[in-house]
C-alpha atoms as a PDB file:
ATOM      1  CA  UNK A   1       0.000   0.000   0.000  1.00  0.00           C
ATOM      2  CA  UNK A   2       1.511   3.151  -0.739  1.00  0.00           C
ATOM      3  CA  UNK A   3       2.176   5.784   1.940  1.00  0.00           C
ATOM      4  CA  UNK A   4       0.949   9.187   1.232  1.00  0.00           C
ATOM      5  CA  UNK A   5       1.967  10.671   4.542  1.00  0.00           C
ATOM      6  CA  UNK A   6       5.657  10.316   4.465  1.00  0.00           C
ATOM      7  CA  UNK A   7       7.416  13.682   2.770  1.00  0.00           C
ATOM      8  CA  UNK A   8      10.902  13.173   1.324  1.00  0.00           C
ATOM      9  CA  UNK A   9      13.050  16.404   1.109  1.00  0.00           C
ATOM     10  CA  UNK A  10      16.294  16.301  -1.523  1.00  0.00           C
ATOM     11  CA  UNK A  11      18.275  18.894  -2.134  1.00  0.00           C
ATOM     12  CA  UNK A  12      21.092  20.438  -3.826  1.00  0.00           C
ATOM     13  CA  UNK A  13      24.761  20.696  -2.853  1.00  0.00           C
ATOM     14  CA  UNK A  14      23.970  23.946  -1.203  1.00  0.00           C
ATOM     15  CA  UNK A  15      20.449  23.590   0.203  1.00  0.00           C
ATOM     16  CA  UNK A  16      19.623  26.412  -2.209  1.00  0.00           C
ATOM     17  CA  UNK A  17      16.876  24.088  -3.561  1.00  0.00           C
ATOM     18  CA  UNK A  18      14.602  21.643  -2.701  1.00  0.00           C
ATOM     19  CA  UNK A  19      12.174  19.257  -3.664  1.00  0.00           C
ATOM     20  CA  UNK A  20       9.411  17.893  -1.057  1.00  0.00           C
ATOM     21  CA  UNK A  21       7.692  15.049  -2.151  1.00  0.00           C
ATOM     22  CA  UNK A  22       4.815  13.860  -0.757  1.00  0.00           C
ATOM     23  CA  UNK A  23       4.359  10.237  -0.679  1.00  0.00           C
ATOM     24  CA  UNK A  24       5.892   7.169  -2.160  1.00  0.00           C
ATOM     25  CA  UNK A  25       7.147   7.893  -5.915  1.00  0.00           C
ATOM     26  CA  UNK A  26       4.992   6.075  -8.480  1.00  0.00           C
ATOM     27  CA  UNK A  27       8.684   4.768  -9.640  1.00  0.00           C
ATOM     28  CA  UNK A  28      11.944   4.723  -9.018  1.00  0.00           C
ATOM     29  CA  UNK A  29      14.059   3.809 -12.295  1.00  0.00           C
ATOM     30  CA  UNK A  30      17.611   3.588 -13.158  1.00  0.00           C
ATOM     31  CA  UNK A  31      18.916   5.078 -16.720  1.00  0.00           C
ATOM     32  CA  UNK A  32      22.508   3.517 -17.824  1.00  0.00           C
ATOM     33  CA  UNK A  33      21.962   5.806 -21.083  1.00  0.00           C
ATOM     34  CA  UNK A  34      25.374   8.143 -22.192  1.00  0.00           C
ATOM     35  CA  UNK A  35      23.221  11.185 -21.535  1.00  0.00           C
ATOM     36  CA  UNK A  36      22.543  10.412 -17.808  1.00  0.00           C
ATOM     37  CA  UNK A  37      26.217   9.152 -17.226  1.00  0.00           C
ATOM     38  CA  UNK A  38      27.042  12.904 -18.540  1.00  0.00           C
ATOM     39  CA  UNK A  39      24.403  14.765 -16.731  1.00  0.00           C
ATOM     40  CA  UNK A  40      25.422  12.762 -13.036  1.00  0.00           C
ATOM     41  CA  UNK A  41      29.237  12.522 -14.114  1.00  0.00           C
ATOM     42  CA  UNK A  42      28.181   8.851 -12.820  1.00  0.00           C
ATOM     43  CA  UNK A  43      28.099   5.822 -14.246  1.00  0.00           C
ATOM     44  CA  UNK A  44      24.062   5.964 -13.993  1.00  0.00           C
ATOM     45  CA  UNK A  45      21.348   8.261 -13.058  1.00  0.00           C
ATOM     46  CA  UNK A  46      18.744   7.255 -10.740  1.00  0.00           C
ATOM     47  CA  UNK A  47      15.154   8.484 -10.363  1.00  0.00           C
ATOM     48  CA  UNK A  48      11.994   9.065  -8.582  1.00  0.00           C
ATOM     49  CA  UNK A  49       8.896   9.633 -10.326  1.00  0.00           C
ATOM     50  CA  UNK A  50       6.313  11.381  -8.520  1.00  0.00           C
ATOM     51  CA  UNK A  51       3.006  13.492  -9.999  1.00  0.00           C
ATOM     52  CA  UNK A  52       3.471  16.831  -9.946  1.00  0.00           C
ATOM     53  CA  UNK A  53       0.549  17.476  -7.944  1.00  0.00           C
ATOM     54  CA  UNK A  54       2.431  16.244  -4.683  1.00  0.00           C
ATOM     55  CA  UNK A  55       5.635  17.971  -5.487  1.00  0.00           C
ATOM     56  CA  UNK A  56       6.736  21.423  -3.692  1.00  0.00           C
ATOM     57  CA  UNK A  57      10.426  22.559  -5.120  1.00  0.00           C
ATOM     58  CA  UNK A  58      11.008  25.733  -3.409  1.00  0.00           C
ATOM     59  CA  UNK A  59      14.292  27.739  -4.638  1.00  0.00           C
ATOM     60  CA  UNK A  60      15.827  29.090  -7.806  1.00  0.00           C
ATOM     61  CA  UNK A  61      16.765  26.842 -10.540  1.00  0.00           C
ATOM     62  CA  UNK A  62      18.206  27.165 -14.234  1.00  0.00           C
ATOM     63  CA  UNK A  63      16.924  24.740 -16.920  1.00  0.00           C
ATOM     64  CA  UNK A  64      18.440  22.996 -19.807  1.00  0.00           C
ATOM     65  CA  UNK A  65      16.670  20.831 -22.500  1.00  0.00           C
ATOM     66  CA  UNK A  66      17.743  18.373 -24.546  1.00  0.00           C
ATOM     67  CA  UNK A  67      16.213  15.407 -26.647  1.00  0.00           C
ATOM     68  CA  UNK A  68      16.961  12.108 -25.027  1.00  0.00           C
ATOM     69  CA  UNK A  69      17.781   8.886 -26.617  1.00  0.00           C
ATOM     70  CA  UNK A  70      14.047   8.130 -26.762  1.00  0.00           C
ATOM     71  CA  UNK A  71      13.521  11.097 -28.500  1.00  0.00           C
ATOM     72  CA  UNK A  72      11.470  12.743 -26.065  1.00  0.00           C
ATOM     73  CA  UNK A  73      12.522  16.542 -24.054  1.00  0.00           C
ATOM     74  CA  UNK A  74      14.335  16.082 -21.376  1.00  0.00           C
ATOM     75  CA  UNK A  75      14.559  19.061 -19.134  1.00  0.00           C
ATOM     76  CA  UNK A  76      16.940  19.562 -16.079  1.00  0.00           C
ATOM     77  CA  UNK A  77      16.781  21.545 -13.359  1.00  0.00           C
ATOM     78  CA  UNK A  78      19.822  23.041 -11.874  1.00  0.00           C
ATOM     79  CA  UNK A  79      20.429  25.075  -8.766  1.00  0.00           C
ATOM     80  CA  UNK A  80      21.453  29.227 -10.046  1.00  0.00           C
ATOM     81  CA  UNK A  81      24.449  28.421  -6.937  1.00  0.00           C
ATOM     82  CA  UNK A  82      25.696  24.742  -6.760  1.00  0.00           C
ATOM     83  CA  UNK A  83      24.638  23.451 -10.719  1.00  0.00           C
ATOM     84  CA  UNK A  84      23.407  20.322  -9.090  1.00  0.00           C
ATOM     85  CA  UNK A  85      20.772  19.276 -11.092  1.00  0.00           C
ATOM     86  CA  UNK A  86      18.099  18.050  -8.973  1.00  0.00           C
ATOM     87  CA  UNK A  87      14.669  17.298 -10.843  1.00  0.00           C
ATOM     88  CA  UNK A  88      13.889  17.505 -14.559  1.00  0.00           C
ATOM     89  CA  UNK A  89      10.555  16.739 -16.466  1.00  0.00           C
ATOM     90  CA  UNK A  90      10.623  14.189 -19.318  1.00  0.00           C
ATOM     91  CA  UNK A  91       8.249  14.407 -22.659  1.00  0.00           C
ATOM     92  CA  UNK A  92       7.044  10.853 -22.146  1.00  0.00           C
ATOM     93  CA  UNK A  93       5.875  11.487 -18.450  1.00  0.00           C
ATOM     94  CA  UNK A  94       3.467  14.363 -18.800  1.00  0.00           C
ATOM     95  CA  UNK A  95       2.532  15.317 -15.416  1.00  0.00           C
ATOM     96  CA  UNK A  96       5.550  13.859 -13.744  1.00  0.00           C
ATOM     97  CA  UNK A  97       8.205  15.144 -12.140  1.00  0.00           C
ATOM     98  CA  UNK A  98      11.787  13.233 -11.788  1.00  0.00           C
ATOM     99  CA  UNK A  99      13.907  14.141  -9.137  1.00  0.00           C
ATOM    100  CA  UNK A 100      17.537  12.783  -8.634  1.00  0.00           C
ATOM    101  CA  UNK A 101      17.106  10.280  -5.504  1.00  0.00           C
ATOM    102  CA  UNK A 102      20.679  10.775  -4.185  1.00  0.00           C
ATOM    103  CA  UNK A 103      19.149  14.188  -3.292  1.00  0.00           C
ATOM    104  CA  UNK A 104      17.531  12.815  -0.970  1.00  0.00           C
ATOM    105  CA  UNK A 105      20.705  11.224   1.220  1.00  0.00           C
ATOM    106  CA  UNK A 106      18.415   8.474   2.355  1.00  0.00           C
ATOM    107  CA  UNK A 107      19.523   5.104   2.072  1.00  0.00           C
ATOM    108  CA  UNK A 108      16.368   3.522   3.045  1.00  0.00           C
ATOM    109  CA  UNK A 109      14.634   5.115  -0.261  1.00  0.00           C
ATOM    110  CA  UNK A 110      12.993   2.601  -2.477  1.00  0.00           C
ATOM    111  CA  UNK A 111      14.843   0.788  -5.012  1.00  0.00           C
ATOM    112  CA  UNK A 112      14.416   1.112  -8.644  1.00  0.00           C
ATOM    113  CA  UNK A 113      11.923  -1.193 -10.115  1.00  0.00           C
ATOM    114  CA  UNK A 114      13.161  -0.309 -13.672  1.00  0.00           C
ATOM    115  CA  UNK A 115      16.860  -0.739 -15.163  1.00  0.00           C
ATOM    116  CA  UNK A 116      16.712   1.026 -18.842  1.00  0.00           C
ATOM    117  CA  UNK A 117      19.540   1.829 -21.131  1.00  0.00           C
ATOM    118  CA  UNK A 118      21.512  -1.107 -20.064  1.00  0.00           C
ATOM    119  CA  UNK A 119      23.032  -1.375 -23.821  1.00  0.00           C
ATOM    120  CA  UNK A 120      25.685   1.752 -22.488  1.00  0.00           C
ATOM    121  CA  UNK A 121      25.691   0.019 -18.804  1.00  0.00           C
ATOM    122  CA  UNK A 122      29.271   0.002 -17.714  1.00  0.00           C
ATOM    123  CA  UNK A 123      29.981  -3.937 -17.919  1.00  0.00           C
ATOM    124  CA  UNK A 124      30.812  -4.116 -14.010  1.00  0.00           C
ATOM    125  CA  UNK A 125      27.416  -2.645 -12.746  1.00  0.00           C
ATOM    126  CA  UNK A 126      24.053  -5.167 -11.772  1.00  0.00           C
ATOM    127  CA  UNK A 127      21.124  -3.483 -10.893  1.00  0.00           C
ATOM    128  CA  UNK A 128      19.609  -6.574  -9.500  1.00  0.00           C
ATOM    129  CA  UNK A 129      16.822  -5.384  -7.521  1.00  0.00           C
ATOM    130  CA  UNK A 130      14.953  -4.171 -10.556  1.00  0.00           C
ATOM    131  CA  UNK A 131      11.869  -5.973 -11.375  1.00  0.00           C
ATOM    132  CA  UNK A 132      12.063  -5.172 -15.599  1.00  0.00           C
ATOM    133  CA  UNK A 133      15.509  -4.478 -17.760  1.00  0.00           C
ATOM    134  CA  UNK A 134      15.660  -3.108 -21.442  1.00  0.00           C
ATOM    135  CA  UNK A 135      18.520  -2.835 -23.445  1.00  0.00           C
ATOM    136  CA  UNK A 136      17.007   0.724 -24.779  1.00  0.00           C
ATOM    137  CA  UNK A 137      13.791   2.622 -23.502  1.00  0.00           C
ATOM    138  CA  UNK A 138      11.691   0.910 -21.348  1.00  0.00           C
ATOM    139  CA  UNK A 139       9.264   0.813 -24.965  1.00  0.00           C
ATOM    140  CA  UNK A 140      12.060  -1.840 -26.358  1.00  0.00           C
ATOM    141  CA  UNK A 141      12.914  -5.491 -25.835  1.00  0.00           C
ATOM    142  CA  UNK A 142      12.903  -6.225 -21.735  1.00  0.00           C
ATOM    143  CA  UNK A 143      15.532  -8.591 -21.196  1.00  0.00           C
ATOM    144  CA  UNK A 144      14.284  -9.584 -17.782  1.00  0.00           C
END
């Protein structure tokens, strides 16, 4: 059952902004694609997916756009201070909002229940936990 009471907080480097979400995210997915390695400076991004109606970002933030692998807009939010970008808003979620979960510090947060992307996965990464795994989009073949 999912918990609408709890409220998450993650933040930037700075604390300049935040996001408070409200609730459990409807999904929690990990993205192995080049675009996300560049954008963390990671290996992978990770995300929370959460409607927008029980998100509350409070600070200033600069956006970029760009057209991800998918070919959908893909726009990032980044703190005016820090750059970390925190949340961004994806074409083929309207009405979502994905925000980065290590913003949140919490290790107890919910682990992703999708691995996409894992066609660029660096060869010594396993994302076990996940539930369904596509070499491409989560629209292609899931190799689960």
């Amino acid at each position: 059952m999912e918990n609408h009471a709890v409220k998450r907080v993650a933040q930037c480097s700075c604390g300049n902004l935040k996001v408070t979400a409200t609730g459990d995210p409807d999904a929690v997915v990990a993205c192995h694609c080049v675009a996300c390695q560049r954008r963390t400076g990671s290996v992978l991004g990770v995300s929370g997916y959460w409607p927008q109606s029980r998100i509350h970002i409070s600070g200033q933030s600069k956006n970029w756009m760009r057209i991800s692998d998918s070919g959908n807009e893909f726009t990032t939010h980044f703190c005016t201070n820090c750059g970390t970008s925190l949340y961004w808003i994806v074409g083929n979620k309207p009405g979502a909002i994905g925000v980065g979960v290590g913003g949140f510090g919490d290790p107890s947060f919910p682990s992703p229940v999708r691995s996409v992307w894992e066609q660029t996965m660096h060869q010594w990464v396993s994302i076990g936990v996940a539930r369904d795994h596509f070499l491409r989009g989560r629209t292609s073949i899931n190799v689960s």
